[in-house]
N, C-alpha and C. Protein backbone atom coordinates (compact mmCIF):
# COMPACT_ATOMS: atom_id res chain seq x y z
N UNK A 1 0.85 -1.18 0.00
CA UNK A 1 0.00 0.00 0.00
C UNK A 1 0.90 1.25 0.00
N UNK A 2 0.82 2.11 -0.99
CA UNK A 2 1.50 3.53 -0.76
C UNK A 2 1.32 4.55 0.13
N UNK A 3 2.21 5.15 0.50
CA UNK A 3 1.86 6.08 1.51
C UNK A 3 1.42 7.16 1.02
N UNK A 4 0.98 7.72 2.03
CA UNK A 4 0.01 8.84 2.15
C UNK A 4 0.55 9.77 1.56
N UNK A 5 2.04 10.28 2.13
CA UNK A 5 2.84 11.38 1.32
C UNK A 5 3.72 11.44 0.26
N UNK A 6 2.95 12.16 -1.10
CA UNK A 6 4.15 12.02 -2.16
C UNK A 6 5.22 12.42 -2.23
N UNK A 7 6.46 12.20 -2.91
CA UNK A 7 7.99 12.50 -2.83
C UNK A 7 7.39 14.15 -3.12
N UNK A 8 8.60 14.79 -2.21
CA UNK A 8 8.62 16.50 -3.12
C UNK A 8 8.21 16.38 -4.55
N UNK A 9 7.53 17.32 -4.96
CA UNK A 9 8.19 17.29 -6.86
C UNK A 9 8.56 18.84 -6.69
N UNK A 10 9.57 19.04 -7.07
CA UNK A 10 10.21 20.85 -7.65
C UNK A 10 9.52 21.18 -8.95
N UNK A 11 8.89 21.30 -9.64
CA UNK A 11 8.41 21.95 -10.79
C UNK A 11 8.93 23.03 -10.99
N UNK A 12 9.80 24.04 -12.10
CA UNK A 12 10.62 25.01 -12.69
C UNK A 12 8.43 25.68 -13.46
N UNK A 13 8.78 26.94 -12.50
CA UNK A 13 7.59 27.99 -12.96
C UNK A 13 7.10 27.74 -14.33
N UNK A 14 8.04 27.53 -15.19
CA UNK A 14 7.70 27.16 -16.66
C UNK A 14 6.93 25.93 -16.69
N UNK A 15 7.44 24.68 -16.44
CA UNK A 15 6.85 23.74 -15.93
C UNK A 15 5.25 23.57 -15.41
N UNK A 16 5.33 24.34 -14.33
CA UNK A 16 3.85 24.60 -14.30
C UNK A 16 3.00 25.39 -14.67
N UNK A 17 3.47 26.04 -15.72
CA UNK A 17 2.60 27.21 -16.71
C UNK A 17 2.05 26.03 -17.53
N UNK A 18 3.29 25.51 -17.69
CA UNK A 18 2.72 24.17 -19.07
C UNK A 18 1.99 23.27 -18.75
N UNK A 19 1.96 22.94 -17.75
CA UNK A 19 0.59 21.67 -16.85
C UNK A 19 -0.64 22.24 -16.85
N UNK A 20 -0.10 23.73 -16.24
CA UNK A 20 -1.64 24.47 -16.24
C UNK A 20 -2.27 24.69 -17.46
N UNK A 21 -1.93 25.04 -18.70
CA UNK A 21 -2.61 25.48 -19.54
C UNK A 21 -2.75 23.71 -20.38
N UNK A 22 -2.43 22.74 -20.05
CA UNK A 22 -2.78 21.78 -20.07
C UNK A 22 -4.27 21.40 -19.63
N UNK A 23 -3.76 21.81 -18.18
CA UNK A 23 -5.47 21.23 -17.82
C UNK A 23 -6.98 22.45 -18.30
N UNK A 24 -6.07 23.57 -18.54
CA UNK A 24 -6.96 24.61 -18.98
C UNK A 24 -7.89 24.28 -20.33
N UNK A 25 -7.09 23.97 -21.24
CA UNK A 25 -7.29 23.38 -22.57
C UNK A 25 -8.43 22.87 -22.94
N UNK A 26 -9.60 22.77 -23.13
CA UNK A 26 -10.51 22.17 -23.90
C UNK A 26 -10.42 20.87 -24.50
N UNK A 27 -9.41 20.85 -25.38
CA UNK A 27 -8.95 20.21 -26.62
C UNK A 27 -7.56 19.01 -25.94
N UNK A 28 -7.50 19.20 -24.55
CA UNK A 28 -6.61 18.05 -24.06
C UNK A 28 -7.72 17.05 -23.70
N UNK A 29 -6.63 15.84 -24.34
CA UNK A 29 -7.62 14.43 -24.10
C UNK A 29 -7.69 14.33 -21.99
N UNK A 30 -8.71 13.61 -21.48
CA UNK A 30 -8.98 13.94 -20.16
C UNK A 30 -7.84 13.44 -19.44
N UNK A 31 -7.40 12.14 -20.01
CA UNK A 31 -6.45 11.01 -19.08
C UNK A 31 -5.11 12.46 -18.91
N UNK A 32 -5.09 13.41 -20.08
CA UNK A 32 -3.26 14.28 -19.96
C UNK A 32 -4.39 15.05 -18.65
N UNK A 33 -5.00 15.67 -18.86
CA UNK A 33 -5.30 16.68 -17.87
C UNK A 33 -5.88 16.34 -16.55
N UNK A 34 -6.00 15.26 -16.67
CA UNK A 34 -5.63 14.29 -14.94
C UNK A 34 -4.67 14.46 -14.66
N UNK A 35 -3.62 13.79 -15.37
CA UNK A 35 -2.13 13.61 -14.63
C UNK A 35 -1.82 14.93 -14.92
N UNK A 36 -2.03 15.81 -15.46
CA UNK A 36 -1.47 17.19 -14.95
C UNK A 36 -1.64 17.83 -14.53
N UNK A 37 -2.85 17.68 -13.69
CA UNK A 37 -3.85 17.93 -12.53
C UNK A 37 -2.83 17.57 -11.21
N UNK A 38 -3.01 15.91 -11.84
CA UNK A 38 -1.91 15.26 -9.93
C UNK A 38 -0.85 15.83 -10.13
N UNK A 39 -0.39 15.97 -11.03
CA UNK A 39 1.09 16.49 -10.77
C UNK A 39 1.04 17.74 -10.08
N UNK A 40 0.86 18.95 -10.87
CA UNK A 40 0.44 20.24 -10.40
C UNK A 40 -0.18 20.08 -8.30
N UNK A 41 -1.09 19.09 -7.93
CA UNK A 41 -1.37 19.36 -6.85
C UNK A 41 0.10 18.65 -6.27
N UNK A 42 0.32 17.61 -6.81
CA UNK A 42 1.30 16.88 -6.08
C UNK A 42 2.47 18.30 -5.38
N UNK A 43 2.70 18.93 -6.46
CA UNK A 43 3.89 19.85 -6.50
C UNK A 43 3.24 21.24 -5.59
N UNK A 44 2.34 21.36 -5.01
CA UNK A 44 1.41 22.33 -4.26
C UNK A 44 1.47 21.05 -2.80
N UNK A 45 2.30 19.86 -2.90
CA UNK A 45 2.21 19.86 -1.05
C UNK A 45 1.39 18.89 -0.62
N UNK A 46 0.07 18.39 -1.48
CA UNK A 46 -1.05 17.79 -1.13
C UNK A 46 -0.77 16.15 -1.53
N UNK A 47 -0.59 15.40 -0.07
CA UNK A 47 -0.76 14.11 -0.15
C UNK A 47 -2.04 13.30 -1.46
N UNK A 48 -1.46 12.09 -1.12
CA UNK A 48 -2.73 11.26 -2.29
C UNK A 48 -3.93 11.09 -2.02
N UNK A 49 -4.41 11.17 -0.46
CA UNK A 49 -6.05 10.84 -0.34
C UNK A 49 -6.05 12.63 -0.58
N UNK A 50 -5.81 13.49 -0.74
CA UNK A 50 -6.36 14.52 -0.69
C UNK A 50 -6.24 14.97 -2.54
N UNK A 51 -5.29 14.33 -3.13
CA UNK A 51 -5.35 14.38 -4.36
C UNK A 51 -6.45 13.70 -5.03
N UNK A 52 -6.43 12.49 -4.66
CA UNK A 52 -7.40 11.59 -5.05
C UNK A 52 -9.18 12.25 -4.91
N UNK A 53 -9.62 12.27 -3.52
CA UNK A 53 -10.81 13.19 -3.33
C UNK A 53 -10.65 14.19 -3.98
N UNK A 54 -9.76 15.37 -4.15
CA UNK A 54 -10.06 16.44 -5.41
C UNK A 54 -10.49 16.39 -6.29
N UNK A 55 -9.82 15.11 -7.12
CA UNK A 55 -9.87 15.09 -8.53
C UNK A 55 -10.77 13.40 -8.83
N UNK A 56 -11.61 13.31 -7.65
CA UNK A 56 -12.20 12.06 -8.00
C UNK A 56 -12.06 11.15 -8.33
N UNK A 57 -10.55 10.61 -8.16
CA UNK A 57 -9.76 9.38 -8.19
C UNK A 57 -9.58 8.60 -7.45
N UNK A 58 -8.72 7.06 -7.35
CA UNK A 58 -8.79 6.56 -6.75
C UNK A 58 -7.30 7.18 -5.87
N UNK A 59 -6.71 6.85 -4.34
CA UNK A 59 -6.21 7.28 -4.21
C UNK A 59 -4.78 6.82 -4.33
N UNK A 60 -4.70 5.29 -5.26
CA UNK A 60 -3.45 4.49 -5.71
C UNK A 60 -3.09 4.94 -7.70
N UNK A 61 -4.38 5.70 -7.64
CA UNK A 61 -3.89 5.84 -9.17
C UNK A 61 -3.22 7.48 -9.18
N UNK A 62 -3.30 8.24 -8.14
CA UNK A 62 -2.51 9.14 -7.61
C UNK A 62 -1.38 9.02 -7.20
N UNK A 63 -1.20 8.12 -6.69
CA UNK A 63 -0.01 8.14 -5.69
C UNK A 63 0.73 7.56 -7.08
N UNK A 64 0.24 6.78 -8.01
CA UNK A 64 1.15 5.92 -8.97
C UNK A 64 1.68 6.83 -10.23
N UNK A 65 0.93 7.73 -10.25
CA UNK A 65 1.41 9.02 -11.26
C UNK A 65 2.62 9.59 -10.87
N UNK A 66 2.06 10.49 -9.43
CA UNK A 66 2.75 11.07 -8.92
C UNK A 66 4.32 10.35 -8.62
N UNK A 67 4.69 8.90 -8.20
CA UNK A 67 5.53 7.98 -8.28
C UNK A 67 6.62 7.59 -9.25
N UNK A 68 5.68 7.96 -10.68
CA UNK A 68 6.62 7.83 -12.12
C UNK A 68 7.28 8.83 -11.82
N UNK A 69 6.64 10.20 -11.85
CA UNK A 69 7.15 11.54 -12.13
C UNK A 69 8.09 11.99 -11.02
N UNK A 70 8.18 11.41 -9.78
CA UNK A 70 9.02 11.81 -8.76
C UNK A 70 10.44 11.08 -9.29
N UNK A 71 10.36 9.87 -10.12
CA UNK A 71 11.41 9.06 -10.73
C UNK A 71 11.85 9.91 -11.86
N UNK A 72 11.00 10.21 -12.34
CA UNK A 72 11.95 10.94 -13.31
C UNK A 72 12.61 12.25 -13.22
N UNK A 73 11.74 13.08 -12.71
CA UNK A 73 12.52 14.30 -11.77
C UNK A 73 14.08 14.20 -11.04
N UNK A 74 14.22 12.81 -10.56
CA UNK A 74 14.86 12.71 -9.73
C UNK A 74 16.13 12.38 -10.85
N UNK A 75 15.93 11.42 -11.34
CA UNK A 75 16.31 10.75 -13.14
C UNK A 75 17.31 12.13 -13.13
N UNK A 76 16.07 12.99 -13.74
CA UNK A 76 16.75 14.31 -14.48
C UNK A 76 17.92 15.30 -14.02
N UNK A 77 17.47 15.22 -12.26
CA UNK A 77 18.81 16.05 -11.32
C UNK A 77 19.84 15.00 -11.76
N UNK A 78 20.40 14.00 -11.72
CA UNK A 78 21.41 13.11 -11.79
C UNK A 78 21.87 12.89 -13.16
N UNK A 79 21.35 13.70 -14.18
CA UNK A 79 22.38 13.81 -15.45
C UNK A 79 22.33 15.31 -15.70
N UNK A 80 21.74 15.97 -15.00
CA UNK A 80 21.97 17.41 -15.82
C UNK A 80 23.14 17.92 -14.85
């Protein structure tokens, strides 16, 4: 079972201009503007049952987004 609290994510301001106007979008298919929904809250602080109840999810398909993307973030500090 995953825990409650997701890894930090750092998001670069640009970064979350681009999630946001993601989920803003009309014309984004729903599944991108979910996960750029969790991400965006993830990176605002908010554990997975509180992600999950926001955005009407379950609270393992939160935590499992948020999980890739903390891997790759992390990925990314260690070659740049």
């Amino acid at each position: 079972m995953p825990k409650s609290a997701p890894k930090a994510l750092h998001l670069a301001e640009g970064e979350r201009q681009q999630l946001q106007q993601l989920v803003n979008r009309h014309s984004t298919p729903q599944q991108i503007a979910i996960r750029a929904s969790i991400i965006l809250l993830a990176d605002a602080g908010r554990n997975h049952q509180e992600i999950g109840r926001e955005l009407g999810i379950s609270r393992d398909m939160g935590s499992s987004e948020v999980m890739v993307i903390s891997y790759f973030n992390q990925k990314s500090k260690l070659t740049a």
